[in-house]
Protein backbone atom coordinates (compact mmCIF):
# COMPACT_ATOMS: atom_id res chain seq x y z
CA UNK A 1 0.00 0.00 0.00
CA UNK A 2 1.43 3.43 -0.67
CA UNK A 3 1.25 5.83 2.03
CA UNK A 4 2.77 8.88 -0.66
CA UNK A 5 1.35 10.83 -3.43
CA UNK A 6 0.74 9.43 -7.06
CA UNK A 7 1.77 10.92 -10.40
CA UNK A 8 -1.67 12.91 -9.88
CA UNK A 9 -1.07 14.23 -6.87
CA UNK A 10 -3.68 12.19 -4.65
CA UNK A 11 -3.11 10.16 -1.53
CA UNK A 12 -6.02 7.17 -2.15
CA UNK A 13 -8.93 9.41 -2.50
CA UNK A 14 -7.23 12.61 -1.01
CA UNK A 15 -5.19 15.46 -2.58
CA UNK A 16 -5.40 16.52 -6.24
CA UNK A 17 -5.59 20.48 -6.92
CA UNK A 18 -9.32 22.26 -6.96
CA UNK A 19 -7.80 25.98 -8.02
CA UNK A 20 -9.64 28.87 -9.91
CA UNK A 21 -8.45 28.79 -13.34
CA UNK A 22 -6.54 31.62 -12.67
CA UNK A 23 -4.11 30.11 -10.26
CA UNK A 24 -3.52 27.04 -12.63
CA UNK A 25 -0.23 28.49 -14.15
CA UNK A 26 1.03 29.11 -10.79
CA UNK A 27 0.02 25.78 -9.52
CA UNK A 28 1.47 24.17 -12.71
CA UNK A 29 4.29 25.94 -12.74
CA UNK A 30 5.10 24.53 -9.04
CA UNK A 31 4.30 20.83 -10.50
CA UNK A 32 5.82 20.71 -12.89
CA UNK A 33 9.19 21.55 -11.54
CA UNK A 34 9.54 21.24 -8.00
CA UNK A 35 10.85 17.16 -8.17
CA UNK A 36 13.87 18.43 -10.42
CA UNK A 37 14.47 21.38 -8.00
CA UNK A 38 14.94 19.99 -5.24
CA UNK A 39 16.85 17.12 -6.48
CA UNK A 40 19.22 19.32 -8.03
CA UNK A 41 23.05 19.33 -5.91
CA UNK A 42 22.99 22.93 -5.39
CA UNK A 43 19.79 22.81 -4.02
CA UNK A 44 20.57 20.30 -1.49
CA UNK A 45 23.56 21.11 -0.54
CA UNK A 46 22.50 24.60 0.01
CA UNK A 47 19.44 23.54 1.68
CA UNK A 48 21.53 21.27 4.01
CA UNK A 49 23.66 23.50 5.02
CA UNK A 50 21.03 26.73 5.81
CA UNK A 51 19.49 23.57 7.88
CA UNK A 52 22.96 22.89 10.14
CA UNK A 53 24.38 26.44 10.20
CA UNK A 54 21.34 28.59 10.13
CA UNK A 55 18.37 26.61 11.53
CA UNK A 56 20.88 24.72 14.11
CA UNK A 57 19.82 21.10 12.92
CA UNK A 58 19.76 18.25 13.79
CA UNK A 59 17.82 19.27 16.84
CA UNK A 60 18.43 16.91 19.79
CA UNK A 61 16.39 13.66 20.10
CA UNK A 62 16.10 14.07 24.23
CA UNK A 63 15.53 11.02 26.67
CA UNK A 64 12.74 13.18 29.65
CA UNK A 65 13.71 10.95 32.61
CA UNK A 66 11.19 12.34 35.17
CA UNK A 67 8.45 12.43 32.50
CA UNK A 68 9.43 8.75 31.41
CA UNK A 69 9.21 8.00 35.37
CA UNK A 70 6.03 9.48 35.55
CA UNK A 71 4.06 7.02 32.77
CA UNK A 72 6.59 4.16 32.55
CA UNK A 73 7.84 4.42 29.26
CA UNK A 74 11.26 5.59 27.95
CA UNK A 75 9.94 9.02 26.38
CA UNK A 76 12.17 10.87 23.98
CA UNK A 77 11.12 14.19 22.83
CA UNK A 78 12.18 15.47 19.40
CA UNK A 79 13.27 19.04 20.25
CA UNK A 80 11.91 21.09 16.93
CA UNK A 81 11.32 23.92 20.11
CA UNK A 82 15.00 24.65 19.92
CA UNK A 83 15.28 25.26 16.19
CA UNK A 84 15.92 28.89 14.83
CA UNK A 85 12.40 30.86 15.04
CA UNK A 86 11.70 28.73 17.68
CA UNK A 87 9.22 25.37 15.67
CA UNK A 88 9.20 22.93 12.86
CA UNK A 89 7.87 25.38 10.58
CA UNK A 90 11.81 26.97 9.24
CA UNK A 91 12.41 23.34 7.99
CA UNK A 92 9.84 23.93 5.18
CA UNK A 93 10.44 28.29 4.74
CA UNK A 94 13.65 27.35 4.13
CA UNK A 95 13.14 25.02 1.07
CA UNK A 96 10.35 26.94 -0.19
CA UNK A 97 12.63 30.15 -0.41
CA UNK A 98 15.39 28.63 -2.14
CA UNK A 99 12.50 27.09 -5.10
CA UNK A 100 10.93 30.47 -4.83
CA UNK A 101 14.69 32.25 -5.77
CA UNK A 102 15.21 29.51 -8.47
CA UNK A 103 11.83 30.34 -9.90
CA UNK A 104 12.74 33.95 -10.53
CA UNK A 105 10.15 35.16 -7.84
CA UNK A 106 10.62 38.27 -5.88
CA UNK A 107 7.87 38.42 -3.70
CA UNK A 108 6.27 36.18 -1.11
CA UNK A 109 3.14 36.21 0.69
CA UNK A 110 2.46 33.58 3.29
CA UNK A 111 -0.96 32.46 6.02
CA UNK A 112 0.18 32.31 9.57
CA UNK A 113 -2.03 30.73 12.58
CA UNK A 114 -0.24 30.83 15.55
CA UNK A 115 2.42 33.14 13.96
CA UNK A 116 5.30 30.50 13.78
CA UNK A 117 5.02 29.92 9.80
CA UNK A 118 4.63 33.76 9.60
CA UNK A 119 7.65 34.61 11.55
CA UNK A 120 9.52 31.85 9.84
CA UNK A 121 8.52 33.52 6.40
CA UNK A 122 9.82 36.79 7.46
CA UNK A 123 12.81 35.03 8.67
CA UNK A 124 13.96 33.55 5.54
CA UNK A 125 12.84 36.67 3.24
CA UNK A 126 15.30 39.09 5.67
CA UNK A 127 17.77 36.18 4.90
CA UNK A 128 17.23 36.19 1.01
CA UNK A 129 16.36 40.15 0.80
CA UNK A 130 12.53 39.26 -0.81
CA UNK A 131 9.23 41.09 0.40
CA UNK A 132 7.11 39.53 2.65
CA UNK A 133 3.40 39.60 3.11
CA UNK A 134 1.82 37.76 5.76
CA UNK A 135 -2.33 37.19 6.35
CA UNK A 136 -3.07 36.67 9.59
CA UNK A 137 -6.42 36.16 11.67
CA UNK A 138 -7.24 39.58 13.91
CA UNK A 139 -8.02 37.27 16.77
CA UNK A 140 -4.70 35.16 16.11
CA UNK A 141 -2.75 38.97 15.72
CA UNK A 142 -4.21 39.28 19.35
CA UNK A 143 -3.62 36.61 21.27
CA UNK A 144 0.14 36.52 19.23
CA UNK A 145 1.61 39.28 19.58
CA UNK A 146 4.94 38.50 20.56
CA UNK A 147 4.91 36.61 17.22
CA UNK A 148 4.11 39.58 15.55
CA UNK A 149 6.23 41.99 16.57
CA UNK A 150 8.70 39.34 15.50
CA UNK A 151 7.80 39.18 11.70
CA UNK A 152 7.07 43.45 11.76
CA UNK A 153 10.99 43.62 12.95
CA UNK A 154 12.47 41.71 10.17
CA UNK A 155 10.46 43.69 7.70
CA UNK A 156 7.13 41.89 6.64
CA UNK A 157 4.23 43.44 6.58
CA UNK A 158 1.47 41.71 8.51
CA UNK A 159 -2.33 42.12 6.95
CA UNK A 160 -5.54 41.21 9.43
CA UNK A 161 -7.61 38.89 7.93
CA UNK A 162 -11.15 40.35 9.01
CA UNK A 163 -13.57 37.50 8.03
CA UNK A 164 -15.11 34.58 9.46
CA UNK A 165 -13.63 33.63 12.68
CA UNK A 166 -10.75 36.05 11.78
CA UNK A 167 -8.07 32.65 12.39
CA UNK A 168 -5.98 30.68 10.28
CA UNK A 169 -8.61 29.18 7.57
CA UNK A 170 -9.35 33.34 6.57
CA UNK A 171 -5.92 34.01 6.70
CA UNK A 172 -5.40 31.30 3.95
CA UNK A 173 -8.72 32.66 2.28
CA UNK A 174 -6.87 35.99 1.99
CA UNK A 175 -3.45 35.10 0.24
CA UNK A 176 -5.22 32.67 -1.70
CA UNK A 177 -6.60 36.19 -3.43
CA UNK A 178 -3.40 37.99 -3.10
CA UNK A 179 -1.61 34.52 -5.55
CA UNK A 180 -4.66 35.53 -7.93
CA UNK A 181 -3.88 39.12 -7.99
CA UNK A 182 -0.60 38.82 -8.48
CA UNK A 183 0.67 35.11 -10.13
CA UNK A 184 3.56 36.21 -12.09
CA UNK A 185 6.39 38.22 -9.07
CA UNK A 186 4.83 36.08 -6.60
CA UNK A 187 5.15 32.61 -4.60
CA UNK A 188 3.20 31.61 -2.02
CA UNK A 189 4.81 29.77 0.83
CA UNK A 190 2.17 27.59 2.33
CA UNK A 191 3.13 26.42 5.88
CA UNK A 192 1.60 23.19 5.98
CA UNK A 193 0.55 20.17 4.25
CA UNK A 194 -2.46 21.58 2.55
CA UNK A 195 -3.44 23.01 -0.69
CA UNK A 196 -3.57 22.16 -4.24
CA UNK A 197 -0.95 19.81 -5.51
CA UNK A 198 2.26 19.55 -5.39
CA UNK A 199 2.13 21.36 -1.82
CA UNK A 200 1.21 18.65 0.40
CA UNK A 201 4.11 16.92 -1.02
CA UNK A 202 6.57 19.36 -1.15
CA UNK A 203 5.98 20.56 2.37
CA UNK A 204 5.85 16.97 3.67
CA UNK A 205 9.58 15.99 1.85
CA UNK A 206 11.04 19.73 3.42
CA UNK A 207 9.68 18.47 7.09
CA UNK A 208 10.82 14.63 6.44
CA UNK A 209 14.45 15.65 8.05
CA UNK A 210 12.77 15.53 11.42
CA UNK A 211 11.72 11.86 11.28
CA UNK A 212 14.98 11.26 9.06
CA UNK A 213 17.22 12.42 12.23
CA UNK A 214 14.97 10.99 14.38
CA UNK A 215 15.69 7.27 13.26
CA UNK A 216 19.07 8.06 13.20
CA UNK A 217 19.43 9.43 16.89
CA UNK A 218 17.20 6.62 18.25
CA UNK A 219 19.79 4.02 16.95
CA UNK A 220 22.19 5.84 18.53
CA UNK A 221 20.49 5.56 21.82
CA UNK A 222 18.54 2.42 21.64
CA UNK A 223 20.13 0.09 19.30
CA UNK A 224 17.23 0.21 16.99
CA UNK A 225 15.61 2.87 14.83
CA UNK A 226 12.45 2.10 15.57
CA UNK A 227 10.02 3.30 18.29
CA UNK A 228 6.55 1.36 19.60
CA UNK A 229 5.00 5.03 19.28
CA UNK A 230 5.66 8.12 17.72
CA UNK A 231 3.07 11.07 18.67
CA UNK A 232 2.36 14.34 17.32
CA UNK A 233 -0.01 17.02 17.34
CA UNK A 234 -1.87 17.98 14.26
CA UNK A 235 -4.29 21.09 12.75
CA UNK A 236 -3.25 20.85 8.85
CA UNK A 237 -0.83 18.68 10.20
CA UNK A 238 3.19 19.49 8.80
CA UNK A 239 5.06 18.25 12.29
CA UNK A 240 3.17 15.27 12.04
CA UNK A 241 4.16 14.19 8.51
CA UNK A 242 7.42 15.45 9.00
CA UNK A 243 7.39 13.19 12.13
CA UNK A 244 5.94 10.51 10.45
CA UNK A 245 7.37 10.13 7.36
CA UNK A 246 10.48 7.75 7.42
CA UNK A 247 8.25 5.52 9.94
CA UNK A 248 5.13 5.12 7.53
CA UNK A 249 6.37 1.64 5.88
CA UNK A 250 8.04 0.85 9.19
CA UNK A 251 4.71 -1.20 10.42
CA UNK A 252 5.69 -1.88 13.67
CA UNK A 253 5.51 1.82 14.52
CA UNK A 254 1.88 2.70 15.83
CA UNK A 255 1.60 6.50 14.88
CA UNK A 256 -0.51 8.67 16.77
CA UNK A 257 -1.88 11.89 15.73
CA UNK A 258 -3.47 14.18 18.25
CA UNK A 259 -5.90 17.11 17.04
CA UNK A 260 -7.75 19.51 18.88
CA UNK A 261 -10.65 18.88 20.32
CA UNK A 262 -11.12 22.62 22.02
CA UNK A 263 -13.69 22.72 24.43
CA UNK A 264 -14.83 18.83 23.37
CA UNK A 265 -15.32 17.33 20.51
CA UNK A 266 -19.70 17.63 20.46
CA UNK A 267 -19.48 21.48 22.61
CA UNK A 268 -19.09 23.51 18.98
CA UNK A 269 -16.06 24.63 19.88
CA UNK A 270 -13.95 22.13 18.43
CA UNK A 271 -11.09 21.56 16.12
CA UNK A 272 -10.95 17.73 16.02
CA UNK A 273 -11.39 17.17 12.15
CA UNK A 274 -11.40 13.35 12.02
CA UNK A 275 -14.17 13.02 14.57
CA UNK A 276 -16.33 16.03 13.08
CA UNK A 277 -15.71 16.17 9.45
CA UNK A 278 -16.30 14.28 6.07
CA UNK A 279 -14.66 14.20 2.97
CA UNK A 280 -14.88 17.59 0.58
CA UNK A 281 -12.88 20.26 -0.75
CA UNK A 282 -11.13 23.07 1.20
CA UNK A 283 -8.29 25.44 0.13
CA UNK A 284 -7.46 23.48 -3.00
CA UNK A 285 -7.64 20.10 -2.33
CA UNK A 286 -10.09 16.89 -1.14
CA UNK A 287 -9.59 15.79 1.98
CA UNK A 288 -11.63 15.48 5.93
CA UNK A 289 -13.18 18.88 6.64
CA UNK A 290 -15.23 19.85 9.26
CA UNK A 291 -18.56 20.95 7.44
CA UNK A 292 -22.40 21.70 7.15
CA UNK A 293 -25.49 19.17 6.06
CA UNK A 294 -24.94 21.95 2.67
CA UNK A 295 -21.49 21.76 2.75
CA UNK A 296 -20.52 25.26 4.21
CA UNK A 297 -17.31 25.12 6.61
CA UNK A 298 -17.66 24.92 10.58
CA UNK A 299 -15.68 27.29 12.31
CA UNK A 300 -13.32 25.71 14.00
CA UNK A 301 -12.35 26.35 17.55
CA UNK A 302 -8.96 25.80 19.63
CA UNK A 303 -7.05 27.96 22.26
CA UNK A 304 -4.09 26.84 19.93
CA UNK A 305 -3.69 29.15 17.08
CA UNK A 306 -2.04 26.13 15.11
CA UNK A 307 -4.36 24.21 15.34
CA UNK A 308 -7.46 26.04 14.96
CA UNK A 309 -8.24 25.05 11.24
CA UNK A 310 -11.63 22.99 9.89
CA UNK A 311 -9.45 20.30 7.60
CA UNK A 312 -6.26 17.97 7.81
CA UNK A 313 -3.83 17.91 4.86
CA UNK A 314 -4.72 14.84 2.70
CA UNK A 315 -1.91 13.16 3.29
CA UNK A 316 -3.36 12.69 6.74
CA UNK A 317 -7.19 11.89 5.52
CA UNK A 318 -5.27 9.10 3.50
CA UNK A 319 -3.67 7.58 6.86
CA UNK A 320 -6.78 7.98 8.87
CA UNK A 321 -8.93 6.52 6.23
CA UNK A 322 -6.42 3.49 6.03
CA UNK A 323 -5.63 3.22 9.72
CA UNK A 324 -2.07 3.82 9.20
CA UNK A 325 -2.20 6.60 12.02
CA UNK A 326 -4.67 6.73 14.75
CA UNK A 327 -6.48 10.56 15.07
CA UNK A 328 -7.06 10.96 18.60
CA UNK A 329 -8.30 14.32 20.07
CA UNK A 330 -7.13 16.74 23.14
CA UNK A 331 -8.97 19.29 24.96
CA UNK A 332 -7.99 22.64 25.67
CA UNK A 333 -7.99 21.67 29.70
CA UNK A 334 -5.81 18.58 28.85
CA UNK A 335 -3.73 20.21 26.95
CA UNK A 336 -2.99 23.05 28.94
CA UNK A 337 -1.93 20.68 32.25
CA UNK A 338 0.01 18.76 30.19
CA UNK A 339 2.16 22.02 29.31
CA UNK A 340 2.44 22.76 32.70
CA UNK A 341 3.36 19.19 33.77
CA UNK A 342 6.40 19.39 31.09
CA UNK A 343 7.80 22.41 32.13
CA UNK A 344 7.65 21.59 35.66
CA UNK A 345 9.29 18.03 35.38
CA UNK A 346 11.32 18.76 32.66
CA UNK A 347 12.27 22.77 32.49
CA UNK A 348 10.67 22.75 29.00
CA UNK A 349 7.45 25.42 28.31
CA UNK A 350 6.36 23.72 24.81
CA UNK A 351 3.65 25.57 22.54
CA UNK A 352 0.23 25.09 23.41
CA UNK A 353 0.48 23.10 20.25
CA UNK A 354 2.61 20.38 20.78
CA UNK A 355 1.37 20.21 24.25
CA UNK A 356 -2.01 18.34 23.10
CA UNK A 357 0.28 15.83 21.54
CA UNK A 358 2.23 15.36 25.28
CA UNK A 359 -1.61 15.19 27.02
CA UNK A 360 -2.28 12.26 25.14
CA UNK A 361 0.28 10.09 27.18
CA UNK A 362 -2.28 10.47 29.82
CA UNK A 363 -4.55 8.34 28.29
CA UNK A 364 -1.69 5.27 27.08
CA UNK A 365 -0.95 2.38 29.36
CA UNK A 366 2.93 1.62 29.33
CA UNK A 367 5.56 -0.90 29.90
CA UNK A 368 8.52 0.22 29.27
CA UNK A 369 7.76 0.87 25.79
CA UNK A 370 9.79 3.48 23.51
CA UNK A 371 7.77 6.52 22.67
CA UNK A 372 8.56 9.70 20.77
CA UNK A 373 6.78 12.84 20.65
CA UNK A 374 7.37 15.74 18.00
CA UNK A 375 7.99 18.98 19.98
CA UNK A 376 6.91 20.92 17.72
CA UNK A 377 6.86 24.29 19.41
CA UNK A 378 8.13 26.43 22.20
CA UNK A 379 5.84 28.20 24.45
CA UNK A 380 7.08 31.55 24.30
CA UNK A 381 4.15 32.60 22.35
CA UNK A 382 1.95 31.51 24.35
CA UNK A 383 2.70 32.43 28.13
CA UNK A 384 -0.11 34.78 28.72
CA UNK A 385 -2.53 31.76 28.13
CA UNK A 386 -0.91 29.62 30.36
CA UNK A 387 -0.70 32.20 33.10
CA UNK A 388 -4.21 33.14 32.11
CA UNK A 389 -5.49 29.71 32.73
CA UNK A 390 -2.99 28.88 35.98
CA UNK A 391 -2.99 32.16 37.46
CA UNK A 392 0.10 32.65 37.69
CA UNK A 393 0.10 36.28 36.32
């Protein structure tokens, strides 16, 4: 069975590219030449070494002794927290910058959720000296500012996305339009693994290092490369394939993936796409959205910015559909203990993010078993929540 895309650009029933005729020559464009890109020596080689000397890779593969204590497992933690910019997200900016330069494009617009993708836009357009444009939910720019003030300092400019619920899904709305408006200057660096085709794809084989190191470091320490669990948390879902990916034909390996189920999955205020939504079409491809009787899209709802979107990449739809990965969910409560629980057993604040992916130990029985969870985050951004919620402030 394949767990990867097809010369069409579907996973099983999932994927493809639904696009307004006017973004076809963009889309195509991408397609048609992103394999041989990326392939080429220069790229990689450049690519590989932005990764070591500029993102800090390969980020440690860490063994959390009182947390492994605590549920009886050996728990490592893949530290994407300590990369450059602070989350996963670089991994991808940084490949989709160097296609974008070898496409002849000199301006980039970008979506941003919990402001991680955005600032790691801005990041690699101060580095290659291209504008930046990033659409962002008002409520996200609220309850993100640090994040920000972070992409206004290295020079992008930061539009509110005023519609809908004013998160993530509008923000993607918005440069969606922008790509229309302006296809020939322009690429648009999506930050996860959704979209038309080849984006899924491409994003998914930038965030691969991080389960390409990760079987690497675990034979280091274990003997073996494998794990009996590998977690990760999951709104379109680019940690998780990135996390995944070198473990999918490796069936030994259950893979958990942990979305958000808000305030519960049946309240309305939810996030948690597999138990909620049915197949359709969102943001230019088919895969599991959360959705009306007539097909309009629920809002979604998480106090994670990340993971506040109505669909999962269709990479992921493909894996649930299959039962390659089990699609668990995590509310905001659970979630937001199981931050605090990390940092005080292991000095680590993680985003609010990758902390639903840690809250589902609490549900796993253990012996001894070897686990890994993606870190995806760090939790600067998101301190006044936790204080917030623990009074601490």
């Amino acid at each position: 069975m394949s767990y990867h895309v097809n010369e069409k650009g579907y996973y099983g029933n999932f994927g493809g590219a639904y696009i307004p005729e006017m973004l076809y020559p963009n889309v195509e464009e991408l397609r048609s030449k992103y394999l041989k890109i990326i392939h080429e020596p220069d790229f990689k080689q450049e690519f590989e070494l932005l990764l070591k000397d500029y993102v800090g890779r390969p980020s440690p593969l860490y063994l959390a002794h009182r947390l492994s204590e605590r549920y009886g497992a050996k728990i490592f933690l893949k530290r994407e927290d300590l990369n450059h910019t602070g989350a996963h997200k670089i991994n991808n900016t940084i490949g989709q910058i160097l296609l974008a330069q070898r496409l002849g494009k000199k301006r980039i617009i970008a979506e941003t959720g919990a402001g991680q993708h955005g600032v790691a836009t801005a990041t690699v357009c101060a580095l290659k000296g291209l504008e930046c444009v990033v659409y962002m939910g008002e409520v996200d720019i609220e309850r993100q500012a640090p994040n920000v003030a972070r992409m206004k300092m290295m020079g992008a400019t930061v539009i509110p996305a005023t519609s809908g619920s004013k998160t993530l899904k509008d923000a993607t709305n918005e440069a969606m339009r922008d790509w229309i408006n302006n296809p020939v200057d322009t690429h648009y660096i999506i930050g996860s693994v959704v979209g038309p085709h080849p984006y899924p794809d491409m994003v998914a084989r930038f965030q691969s290092i991080i389960s390409e190191e990760t079987r690497w470091q675990l034979k280091e320490k274990t003997g073996t490369e494998s794990a009996d669990y590998v977690l990760a948390c999951v709104g379109g879902g680019s940690n998780a394939v990135g996390m995944f990916y070198h473990f999918l034909e490796d069936e030994q390996v259950k893979l958990i993936a942990v979305e958000a189920a808000g305030k519960g999955v049946h309240s309305g205020k939810s996030a948690a796409t597999t138990a909620l939504g049915r197949e359709g079409v969102l943001h230019g491809s088919r895969s599991i959205l959360m959705q009306t009787n007539d097909g309009q899209v629920v809002e979604p709802y998480s106090i994670s910015a990340g993971l506040d979107y109505p669909g999962i990449g269709p990479q992921h739809a493909h894996l649930h559909t299959i039962k390659r990965a089990q699609y668990v969910n995590i509310t905001d409560d659970e979630a937001l203990k199981a931050g605090l629980l990390l940092a005080q057993l292991e000095g680590i604040i993680p985003a609010i993010e990758s902390a639903h992916a840690l809250a589902y130990l609490e549900k796993m029985k253990f012996k001894g078993e070897t686990v890994v969870v993606c870190l995806s985050g760090r939790g600067d951004k998101d301190l006044a929540t936790y204080m917030n919620y623990f009074g601490l402030g």
